[in-house]
PDB file of N, CA and C in Angstrom:
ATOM      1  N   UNK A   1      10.590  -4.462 -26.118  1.00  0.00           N
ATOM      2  CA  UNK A   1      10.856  -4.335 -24.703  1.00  0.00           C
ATOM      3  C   UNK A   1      10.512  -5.670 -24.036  1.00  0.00           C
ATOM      4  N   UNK A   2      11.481  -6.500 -23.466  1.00  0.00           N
ATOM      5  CA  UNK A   2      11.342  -7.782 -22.879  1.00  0.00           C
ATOM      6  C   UNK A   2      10.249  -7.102 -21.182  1.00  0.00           C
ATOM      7  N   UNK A   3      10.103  -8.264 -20.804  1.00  0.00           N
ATOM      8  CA  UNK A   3       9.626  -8.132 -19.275  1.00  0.00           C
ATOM      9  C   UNK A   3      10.240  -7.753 -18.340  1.00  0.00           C
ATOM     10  N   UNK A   4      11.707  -8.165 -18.681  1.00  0.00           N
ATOM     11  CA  UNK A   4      12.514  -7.658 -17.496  1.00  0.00           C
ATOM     12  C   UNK A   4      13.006  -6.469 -17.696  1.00  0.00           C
ATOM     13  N   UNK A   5      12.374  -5.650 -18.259  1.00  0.00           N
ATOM     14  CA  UNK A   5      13.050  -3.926 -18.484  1.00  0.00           C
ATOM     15  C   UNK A   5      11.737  -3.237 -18.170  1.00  0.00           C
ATOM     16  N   UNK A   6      10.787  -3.834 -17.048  1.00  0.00           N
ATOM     17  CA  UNK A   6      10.126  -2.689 -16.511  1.00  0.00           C
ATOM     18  C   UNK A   6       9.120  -3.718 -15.733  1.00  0.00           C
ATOM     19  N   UNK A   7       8.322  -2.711 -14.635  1.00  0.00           N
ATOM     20  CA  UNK A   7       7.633  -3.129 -13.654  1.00  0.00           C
ATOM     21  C   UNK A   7       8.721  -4.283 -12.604  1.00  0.00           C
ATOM     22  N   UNK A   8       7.716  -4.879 -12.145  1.00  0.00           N
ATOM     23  CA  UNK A   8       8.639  -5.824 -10.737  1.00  0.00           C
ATOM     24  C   UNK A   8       8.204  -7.046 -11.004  1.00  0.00           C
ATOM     25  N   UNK A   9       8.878  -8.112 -10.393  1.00  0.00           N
ATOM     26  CA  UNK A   9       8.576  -9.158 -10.051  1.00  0.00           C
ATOM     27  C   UNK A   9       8.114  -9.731  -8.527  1.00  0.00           C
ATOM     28  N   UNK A  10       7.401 -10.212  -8.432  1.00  0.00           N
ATOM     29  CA  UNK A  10       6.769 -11.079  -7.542  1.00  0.00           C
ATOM     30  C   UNK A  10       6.160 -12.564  -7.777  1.00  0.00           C
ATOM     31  N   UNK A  11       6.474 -13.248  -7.360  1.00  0.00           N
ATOM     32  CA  UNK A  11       6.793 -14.690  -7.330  1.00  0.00           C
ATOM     33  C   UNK A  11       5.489 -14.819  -6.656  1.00  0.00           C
ATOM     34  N   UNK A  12       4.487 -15.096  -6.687  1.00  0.00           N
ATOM     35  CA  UNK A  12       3.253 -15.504  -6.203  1.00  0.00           C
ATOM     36  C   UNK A  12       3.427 -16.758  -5.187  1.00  0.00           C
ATOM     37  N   UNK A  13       3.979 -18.163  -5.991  1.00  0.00           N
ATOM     38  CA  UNK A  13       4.159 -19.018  -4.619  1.00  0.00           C
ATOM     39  C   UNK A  13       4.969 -18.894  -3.574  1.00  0.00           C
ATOM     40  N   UNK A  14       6.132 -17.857  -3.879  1.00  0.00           N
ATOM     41  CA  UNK A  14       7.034 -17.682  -2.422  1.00  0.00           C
ATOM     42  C   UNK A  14       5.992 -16.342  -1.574  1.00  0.00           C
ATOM     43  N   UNK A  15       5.485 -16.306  -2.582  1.00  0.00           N
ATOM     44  CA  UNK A  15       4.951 -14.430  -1.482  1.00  0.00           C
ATOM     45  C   UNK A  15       3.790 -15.186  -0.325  1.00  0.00           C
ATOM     46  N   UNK A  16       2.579 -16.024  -1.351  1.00  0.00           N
ATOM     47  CA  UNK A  16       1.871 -16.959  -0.902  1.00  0.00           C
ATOM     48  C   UNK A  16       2.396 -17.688   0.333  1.00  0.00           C
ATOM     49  N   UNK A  17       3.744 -18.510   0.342  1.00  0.00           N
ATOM     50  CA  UNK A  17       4.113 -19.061   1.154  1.00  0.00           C
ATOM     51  C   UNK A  17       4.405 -18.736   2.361  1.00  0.00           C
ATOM     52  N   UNK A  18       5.444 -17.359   1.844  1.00  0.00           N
ATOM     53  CA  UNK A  18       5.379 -16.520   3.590  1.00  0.00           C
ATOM     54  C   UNK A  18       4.202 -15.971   4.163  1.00  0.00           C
ATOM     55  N   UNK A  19       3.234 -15.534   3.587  1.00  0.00           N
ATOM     56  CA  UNK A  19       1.893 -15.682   3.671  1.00  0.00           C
ATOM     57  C   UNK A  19       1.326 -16.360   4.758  1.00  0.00           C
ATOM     58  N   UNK A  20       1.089 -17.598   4.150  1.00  0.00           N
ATOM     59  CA  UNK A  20       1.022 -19.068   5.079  1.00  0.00           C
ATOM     60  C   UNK A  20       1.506 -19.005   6.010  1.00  0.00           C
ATOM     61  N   UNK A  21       3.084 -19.291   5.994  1.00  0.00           N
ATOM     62  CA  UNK A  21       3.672 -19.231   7.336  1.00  0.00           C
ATOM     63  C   UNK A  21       3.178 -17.978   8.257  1.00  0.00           C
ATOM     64  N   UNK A  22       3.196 -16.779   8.187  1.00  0.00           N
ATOM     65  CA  UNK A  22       2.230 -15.830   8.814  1.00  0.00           C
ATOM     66  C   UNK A  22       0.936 -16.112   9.218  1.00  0.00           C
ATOM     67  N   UNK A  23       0.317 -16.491   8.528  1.00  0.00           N
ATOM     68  CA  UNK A  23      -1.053 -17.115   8.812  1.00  0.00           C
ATOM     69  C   UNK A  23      -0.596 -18.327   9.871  1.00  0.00           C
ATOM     70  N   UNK A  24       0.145 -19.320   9.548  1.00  0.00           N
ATOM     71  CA  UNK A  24       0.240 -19.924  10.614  1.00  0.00           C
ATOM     72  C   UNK A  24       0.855 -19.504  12.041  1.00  0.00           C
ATOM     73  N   UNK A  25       1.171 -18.706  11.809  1.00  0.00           N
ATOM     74  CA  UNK A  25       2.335 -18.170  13.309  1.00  0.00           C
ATOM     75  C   UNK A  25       0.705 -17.541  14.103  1.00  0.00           C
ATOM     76  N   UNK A  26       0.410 -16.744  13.124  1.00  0.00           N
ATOM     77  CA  UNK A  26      -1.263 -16.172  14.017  1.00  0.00           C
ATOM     78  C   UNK A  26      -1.783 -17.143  14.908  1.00  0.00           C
ATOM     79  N   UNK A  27      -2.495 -18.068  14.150  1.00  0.00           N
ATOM     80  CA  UNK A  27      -3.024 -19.444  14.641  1.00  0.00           C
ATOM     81  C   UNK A  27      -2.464 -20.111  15.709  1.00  0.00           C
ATOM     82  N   UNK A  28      -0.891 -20.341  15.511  1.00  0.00           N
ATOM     83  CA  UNK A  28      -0.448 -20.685  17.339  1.00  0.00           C
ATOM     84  C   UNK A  28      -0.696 -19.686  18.063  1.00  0.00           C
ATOM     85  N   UNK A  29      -0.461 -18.362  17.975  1.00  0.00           N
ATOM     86  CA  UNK A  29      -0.570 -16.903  18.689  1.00  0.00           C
ATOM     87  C   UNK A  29      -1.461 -17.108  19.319  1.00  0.00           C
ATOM     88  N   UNK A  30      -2.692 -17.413  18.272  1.00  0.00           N
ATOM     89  CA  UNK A  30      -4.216 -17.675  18.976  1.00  0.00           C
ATOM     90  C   UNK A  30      -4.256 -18.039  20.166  1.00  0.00           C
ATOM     91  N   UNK A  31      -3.780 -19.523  20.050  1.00  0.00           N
ATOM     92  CA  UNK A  31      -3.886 -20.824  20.919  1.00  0.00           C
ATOM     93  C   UNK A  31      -3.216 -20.700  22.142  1.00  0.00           C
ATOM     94  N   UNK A  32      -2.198 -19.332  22.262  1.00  0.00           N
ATOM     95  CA  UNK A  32      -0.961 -19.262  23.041  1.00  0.00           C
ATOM     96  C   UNK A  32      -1.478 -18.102  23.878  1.00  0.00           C
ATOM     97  N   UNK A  33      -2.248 -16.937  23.528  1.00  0.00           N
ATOM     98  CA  UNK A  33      -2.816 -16.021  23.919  1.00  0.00           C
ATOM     99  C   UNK A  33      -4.146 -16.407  24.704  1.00  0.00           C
ATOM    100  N   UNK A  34      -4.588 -17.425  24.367  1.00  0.00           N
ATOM    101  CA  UNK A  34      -6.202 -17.936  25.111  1.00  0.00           C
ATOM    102  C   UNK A  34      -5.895 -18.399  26.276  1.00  0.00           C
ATOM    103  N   UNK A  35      -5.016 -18.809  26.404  1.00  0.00           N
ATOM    104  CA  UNK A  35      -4.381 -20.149  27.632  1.00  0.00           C
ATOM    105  C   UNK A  35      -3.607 -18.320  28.090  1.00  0.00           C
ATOM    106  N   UNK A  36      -2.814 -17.711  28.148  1.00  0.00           N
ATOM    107  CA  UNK A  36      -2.324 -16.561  28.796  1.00  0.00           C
ATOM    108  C   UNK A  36      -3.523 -15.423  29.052  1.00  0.00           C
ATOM    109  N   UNK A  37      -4.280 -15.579  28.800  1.00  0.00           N
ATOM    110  CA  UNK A  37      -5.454 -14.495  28.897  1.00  0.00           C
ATOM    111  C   UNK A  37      -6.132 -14.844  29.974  1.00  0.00           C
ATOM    112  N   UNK A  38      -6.836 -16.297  29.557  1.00  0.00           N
ATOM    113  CA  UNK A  38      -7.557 -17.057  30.912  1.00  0.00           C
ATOM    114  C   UNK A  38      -6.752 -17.007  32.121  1.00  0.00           C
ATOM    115  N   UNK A  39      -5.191 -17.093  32.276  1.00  0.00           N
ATOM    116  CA  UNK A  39      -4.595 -16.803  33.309  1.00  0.00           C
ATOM    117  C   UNK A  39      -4.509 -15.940  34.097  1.00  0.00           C
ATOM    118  N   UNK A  40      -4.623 -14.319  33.266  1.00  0.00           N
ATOM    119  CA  UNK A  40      -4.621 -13.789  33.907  1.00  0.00           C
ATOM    120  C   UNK A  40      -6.188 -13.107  34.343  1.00  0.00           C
ATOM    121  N   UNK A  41      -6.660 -13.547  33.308  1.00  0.00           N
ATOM    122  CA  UNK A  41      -8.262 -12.999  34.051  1.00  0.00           C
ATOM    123  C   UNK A  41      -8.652 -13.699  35.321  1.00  0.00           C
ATOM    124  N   UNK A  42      -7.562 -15.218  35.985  1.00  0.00           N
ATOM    125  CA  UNK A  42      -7.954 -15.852  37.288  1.00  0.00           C
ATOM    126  C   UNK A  42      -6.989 -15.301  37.873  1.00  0.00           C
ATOM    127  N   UNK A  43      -5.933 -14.154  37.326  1.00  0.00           N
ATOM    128  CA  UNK A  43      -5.243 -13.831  38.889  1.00  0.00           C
ATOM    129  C   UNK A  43      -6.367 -12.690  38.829  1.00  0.00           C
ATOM    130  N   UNK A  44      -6.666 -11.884  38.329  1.00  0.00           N
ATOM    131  CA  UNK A  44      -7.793 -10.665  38.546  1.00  0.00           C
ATOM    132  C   UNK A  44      -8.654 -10.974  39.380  1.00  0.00           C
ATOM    133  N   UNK A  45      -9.253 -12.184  38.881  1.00  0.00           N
ATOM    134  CA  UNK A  45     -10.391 -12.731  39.208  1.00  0.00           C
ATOM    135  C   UNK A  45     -10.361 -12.964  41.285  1.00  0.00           C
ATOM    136  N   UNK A  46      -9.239 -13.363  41.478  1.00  0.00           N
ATOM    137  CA  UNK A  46      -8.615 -13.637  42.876  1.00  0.00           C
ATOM    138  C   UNK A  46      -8.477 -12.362  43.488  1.00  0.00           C
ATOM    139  N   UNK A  47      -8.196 -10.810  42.848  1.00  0.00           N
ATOM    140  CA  UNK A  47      -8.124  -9.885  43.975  1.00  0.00           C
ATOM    141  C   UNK A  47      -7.106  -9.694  44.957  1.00  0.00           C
ATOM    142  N   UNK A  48      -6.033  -9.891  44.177  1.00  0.00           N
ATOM    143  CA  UNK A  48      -4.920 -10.546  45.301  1.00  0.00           C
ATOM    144  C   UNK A  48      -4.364  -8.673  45.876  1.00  0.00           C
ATOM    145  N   UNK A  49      -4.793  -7.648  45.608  1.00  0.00           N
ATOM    146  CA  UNK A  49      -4.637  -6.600  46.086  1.00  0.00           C
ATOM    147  C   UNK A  49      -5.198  -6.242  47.954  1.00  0.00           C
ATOM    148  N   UNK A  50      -6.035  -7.568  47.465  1.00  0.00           N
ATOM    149  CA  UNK A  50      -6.926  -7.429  49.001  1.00  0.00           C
ATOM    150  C   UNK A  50      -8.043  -6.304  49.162  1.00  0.00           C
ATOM    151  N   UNK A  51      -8.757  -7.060  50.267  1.00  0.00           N
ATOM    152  CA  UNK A  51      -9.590  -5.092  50.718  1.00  0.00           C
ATOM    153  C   UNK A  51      -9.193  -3.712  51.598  1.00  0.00           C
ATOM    154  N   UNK A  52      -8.015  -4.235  52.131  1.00  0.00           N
ATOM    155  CA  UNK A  52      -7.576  -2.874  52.716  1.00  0.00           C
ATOM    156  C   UNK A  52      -7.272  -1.743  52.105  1.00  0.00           C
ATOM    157  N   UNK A  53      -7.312  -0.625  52.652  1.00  0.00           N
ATOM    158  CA  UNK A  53      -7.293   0.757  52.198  1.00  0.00           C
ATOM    159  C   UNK A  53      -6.118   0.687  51.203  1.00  0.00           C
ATOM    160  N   UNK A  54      -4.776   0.532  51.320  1.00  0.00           N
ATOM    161  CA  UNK A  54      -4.288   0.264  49.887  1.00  0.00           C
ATOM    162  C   UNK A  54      -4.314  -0.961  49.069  1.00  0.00           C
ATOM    163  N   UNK A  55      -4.970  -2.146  48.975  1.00  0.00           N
ATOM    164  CA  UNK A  55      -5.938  -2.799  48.018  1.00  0.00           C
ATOM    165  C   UNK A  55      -6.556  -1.756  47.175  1.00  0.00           C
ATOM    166  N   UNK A  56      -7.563  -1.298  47.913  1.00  0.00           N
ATOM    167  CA  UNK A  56      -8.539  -0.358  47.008  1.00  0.00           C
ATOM    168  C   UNK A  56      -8.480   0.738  46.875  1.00  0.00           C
ATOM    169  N   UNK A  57      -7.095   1.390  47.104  1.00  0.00           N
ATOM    170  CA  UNK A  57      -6.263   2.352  46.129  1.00  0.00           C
ATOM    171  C   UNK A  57      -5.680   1.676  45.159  1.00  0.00           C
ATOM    172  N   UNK A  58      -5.268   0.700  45.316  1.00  0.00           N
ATOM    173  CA  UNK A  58      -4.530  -0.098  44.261  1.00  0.00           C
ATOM    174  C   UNK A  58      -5.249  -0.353  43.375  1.00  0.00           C
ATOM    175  N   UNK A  59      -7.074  -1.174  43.156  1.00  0.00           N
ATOM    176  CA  UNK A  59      -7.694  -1.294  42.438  1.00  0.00           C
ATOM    177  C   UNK A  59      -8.224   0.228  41.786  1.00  0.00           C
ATOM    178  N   UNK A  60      -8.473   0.945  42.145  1.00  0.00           N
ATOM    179  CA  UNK A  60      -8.610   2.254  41.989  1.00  0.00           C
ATOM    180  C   UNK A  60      -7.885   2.847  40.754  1.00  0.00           C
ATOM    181  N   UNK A  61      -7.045   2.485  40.787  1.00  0.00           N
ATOM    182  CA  UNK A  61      -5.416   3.069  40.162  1.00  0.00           C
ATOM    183  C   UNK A  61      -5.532   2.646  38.854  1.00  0.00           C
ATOM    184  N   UNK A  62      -5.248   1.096  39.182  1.00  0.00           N
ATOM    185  CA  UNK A  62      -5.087   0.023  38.515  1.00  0.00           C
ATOM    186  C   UNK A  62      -5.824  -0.478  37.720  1.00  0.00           C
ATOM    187  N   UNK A  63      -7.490  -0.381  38.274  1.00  0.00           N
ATOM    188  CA  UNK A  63      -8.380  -0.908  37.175  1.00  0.00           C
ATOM    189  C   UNK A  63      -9.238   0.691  36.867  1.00  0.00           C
ATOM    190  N   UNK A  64      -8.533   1.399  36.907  1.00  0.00           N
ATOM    191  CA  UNK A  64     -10.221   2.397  36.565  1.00  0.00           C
ATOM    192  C   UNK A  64      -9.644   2.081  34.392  1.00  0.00           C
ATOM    193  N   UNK A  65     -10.977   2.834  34.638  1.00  0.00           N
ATOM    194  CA  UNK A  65     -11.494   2.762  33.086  1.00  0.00           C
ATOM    195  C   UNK A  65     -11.480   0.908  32.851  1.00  0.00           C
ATOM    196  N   UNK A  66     -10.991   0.327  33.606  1.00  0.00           N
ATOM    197  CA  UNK A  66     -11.318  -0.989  32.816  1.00  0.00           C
ATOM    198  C   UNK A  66     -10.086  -1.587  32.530  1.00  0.00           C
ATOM    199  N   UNK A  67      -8.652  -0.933  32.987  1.00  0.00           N
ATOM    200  CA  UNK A  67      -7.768  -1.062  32.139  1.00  0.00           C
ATOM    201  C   UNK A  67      -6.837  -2.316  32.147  1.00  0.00           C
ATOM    202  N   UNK A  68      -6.815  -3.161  32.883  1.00  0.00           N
ATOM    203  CA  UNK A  68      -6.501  -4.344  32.983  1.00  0.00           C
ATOM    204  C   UNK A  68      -7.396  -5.096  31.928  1.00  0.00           C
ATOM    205  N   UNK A  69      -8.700  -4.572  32.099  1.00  0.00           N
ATOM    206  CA  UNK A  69      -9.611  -5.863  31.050  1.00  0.00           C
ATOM    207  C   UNK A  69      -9.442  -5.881  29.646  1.00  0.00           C
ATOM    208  N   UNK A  70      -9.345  -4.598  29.307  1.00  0.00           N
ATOM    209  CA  UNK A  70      -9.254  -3.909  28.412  1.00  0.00           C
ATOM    210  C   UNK A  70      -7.785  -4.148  27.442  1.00  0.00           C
ATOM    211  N   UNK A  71      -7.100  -4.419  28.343  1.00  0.00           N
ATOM    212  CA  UNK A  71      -4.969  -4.949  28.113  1.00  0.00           C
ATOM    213  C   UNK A  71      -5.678  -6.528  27.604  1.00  0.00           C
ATOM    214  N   UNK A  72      -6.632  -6.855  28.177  1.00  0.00           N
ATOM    215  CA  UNK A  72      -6.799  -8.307  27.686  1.00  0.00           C
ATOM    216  C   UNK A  72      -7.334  -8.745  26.581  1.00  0.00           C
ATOM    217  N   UNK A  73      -8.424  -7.997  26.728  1.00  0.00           N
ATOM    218  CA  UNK A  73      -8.877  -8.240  25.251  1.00  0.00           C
ATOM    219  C   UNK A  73      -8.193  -7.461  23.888  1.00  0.00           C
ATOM    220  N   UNK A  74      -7.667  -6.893  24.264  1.00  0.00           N
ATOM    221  CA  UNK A  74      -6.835  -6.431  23.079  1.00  0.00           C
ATOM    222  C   UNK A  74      -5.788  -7.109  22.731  1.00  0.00           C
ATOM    223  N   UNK A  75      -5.360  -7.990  24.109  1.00  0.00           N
ATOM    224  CA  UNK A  75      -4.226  -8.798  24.055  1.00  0.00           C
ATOM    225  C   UNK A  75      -5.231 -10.148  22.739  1.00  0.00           C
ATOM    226  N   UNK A  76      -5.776 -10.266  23.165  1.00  0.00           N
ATOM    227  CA  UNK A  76      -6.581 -11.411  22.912  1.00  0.00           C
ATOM    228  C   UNK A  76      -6.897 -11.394  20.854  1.00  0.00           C
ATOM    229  N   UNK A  77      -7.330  -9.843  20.748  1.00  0.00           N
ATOM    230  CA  UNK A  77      -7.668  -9.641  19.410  1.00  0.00           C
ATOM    231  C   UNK A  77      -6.363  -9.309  18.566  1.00  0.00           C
ATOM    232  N   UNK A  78      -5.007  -9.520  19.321  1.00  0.00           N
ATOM    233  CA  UNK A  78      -3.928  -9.245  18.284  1.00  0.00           C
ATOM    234  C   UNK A  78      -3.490 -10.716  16.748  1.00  0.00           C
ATOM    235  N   UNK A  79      -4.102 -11.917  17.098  1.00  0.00           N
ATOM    236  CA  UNK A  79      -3.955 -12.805  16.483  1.00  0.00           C
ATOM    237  C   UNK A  79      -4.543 -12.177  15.385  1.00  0.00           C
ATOM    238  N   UNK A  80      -5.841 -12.155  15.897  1.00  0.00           N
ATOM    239  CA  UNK A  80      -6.523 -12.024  14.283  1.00  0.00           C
ATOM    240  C   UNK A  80      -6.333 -10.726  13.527  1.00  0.00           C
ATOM    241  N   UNK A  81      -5.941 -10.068  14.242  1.00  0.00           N
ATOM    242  CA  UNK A  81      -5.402  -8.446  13.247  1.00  0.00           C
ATOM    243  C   UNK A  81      -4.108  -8.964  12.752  1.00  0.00           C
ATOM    244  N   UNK A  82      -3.474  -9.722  13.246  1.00  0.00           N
ATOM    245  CA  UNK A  82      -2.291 -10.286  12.108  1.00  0.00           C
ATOM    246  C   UNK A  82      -2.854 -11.288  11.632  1.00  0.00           C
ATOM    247  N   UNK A  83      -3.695 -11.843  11.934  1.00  0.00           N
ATOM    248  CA  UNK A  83      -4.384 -13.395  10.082  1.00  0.00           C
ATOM    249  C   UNK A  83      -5.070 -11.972   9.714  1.00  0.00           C
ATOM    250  N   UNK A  84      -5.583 -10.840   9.447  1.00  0.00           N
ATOM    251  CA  UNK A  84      -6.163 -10.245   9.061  1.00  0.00           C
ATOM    252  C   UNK A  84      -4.926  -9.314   7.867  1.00  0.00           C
ATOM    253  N   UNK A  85      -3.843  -9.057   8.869  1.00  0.00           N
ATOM    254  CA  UNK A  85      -2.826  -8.249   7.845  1.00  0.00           C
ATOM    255  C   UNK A  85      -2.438  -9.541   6.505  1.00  0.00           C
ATOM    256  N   UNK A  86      -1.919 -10.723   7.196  1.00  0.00           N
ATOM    257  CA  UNK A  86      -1.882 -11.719   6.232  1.00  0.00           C
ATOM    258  C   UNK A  86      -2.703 -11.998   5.242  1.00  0.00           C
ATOM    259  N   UNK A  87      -3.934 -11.841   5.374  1.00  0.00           N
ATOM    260  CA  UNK A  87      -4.976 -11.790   4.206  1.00  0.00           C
ATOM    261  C   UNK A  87      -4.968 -10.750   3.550  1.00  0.00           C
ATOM    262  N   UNK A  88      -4.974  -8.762   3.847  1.00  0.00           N
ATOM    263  CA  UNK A  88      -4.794  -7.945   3.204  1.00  0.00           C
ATOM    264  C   UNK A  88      -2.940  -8.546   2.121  1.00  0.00           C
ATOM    265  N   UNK A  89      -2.138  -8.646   3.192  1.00  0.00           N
ATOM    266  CA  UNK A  89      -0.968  -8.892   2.799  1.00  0.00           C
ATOM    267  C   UNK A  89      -1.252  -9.385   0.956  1.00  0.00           C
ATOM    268  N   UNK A  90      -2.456 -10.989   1.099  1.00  0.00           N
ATOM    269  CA  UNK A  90      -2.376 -11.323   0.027  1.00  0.00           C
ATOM    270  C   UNK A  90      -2.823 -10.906  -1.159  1.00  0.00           C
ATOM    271  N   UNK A  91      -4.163 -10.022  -0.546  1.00  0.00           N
ATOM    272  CA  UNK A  91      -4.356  -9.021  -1.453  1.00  0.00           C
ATOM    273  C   UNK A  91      -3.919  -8.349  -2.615  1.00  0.00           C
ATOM    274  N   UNK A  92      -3.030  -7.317  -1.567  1.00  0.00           N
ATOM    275  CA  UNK A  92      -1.599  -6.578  -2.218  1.00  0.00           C
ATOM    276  C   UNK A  92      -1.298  -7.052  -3.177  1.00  0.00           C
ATOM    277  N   UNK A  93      -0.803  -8.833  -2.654  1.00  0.00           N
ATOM    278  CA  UNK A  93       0.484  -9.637  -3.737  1.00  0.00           C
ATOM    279  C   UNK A  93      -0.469  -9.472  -5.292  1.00  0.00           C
ATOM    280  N   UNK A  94      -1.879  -9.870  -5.233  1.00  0.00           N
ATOM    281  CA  UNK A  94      -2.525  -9.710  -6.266  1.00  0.00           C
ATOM    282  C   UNK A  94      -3.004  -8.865  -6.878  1.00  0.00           C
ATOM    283  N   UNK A  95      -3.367  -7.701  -6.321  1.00  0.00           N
ATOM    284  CA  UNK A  95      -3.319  -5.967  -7.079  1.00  0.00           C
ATOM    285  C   UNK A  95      -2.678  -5.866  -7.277  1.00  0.00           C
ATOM    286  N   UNK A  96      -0.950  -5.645  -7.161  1.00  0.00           N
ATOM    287  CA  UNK A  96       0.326  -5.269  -7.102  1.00  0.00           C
ATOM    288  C   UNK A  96       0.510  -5.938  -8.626  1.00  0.00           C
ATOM    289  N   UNK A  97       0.381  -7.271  -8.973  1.00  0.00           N
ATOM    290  CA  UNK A  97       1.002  -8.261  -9.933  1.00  0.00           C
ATOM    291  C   UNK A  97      -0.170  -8.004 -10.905  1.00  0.00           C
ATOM    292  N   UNK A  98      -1.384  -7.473 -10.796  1.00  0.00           N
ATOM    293  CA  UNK A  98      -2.718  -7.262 -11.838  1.00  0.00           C
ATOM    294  C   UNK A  98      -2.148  -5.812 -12.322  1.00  0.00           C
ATOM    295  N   UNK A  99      -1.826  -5.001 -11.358  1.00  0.00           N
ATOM    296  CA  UNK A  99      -2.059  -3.712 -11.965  1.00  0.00           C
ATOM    297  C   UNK A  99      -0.216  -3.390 -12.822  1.00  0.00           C
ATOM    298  N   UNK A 100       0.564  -4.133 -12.365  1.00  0.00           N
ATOM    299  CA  UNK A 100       1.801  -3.938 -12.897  1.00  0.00           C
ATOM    300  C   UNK A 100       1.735  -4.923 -14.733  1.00  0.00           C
ATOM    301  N   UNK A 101       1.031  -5.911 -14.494  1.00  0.00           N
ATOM    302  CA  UNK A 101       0.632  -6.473 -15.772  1.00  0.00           C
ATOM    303  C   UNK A 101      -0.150  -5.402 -16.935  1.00  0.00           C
ATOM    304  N   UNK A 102      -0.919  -4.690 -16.217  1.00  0.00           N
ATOM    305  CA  UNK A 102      -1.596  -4.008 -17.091  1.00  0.00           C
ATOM    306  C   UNK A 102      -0.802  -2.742 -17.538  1.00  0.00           C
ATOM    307  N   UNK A 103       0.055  -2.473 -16.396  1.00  0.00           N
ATOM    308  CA  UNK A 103       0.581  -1.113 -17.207  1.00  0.00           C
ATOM    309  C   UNK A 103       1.612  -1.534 -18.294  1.00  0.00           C
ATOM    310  N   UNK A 104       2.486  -2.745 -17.686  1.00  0.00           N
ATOM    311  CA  UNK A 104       2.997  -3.511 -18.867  1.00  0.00           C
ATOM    312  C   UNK A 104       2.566  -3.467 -20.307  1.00  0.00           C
ATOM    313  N   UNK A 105       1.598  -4.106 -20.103  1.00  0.00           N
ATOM    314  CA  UNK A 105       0.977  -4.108 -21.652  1.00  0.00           C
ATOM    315  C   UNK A 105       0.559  -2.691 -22.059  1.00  0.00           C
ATOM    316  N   UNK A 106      -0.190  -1.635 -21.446  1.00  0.00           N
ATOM    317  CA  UNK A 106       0.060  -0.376 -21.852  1.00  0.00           C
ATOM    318  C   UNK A 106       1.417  -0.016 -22.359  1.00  0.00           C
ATOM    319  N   UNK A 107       2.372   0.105 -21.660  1.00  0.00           N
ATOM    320  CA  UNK A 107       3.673   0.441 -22.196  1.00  0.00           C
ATOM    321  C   UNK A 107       3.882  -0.124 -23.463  1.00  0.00           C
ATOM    322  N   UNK A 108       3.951  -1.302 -23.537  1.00  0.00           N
ATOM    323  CA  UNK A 108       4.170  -2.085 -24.717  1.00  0.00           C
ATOM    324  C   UNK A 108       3.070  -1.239 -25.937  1.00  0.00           C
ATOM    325  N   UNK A 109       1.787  -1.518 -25.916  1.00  0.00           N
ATOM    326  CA  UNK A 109       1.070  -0.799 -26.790  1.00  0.00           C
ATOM    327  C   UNK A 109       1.209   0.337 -27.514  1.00  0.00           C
ATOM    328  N   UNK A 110       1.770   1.298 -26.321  1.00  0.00           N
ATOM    329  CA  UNK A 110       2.279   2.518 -26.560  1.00  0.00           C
ATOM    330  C   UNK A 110       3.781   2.757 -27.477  1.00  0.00           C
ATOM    331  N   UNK A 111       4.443   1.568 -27.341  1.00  0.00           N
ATOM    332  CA  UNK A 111       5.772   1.852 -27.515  1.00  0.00           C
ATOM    333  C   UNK A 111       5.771   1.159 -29.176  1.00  0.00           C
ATOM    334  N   UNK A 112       4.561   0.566 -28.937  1.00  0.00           N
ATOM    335  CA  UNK A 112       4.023   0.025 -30.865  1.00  0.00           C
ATOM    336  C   UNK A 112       4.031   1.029 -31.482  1.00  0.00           C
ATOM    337  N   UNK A 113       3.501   1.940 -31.186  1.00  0.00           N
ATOM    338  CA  UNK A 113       2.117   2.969 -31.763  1.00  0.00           C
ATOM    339  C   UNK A 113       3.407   4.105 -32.256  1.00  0.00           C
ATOM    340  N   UNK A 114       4.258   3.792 -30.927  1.00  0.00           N
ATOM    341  CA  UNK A 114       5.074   5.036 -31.862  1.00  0.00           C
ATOM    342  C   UNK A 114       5.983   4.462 -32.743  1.00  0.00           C
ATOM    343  N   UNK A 115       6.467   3.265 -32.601  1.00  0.00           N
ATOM    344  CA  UNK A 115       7.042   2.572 -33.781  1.00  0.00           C
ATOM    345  C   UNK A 115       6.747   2.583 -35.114  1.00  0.00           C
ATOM    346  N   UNK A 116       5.037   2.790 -35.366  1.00  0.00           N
ATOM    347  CA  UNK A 116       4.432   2.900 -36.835  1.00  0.00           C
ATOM    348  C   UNK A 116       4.788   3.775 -37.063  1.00  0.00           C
TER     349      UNK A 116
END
């Protein structure tokens, strides 16, 4: 039984590579999300709802539970949950290619054994 009549292939430096490029797209994300975050935490920061009675229905509305701040920092932590999928990602590529090797060679072993 050759290699190519069972399990999969995966190419380690192309999987690696898109990898990378993922990892890198995070990393601008980062850089792109810090500079948009700080922005808007200075329009917040300004109050531009005002203090009149609908201002502070508006803040009322608008920020209870937190929820503007809360849009931010989550905005903020999406980079690294994708460099984070990118690292599981690479994971995968290497369980995936360990454990398909091994059943490989099981098969093969097996397919001896009944040959004798």
């Amino acid at each position: 039984m050759s290699r190519d009549e069972y399990g999969i292939e995966i190419y380690k430096p192309v999987a690696y590579e898109g990898i990378g490029q993922w990892s890198t797209m995070a990393g601008d994300m980062e850089r792109e999300v810090a500079k948009l975050a700080a922005e808007v935490r200075a329009c917040l920061a300004t109050s531009p709802w005002g203090d009149g009675l609908e201002g502070k229905a508006f803040w009322q509305k608008h920020c209870r539970d937190d929820g503007p701040y809360k849009l931010v920092y989550r905005f903020v932590d999406l980079p690294n949950q994708l460099r984070d999928a990118g690292d599981r990602a690479r994971k995968v590529v290497d369980n995936v290619r360990t454990t398909d090797t091994g059943m490989g060679q099981e098969m093969l072993a097996r397919a001896q054994i009944k040959e004798v």
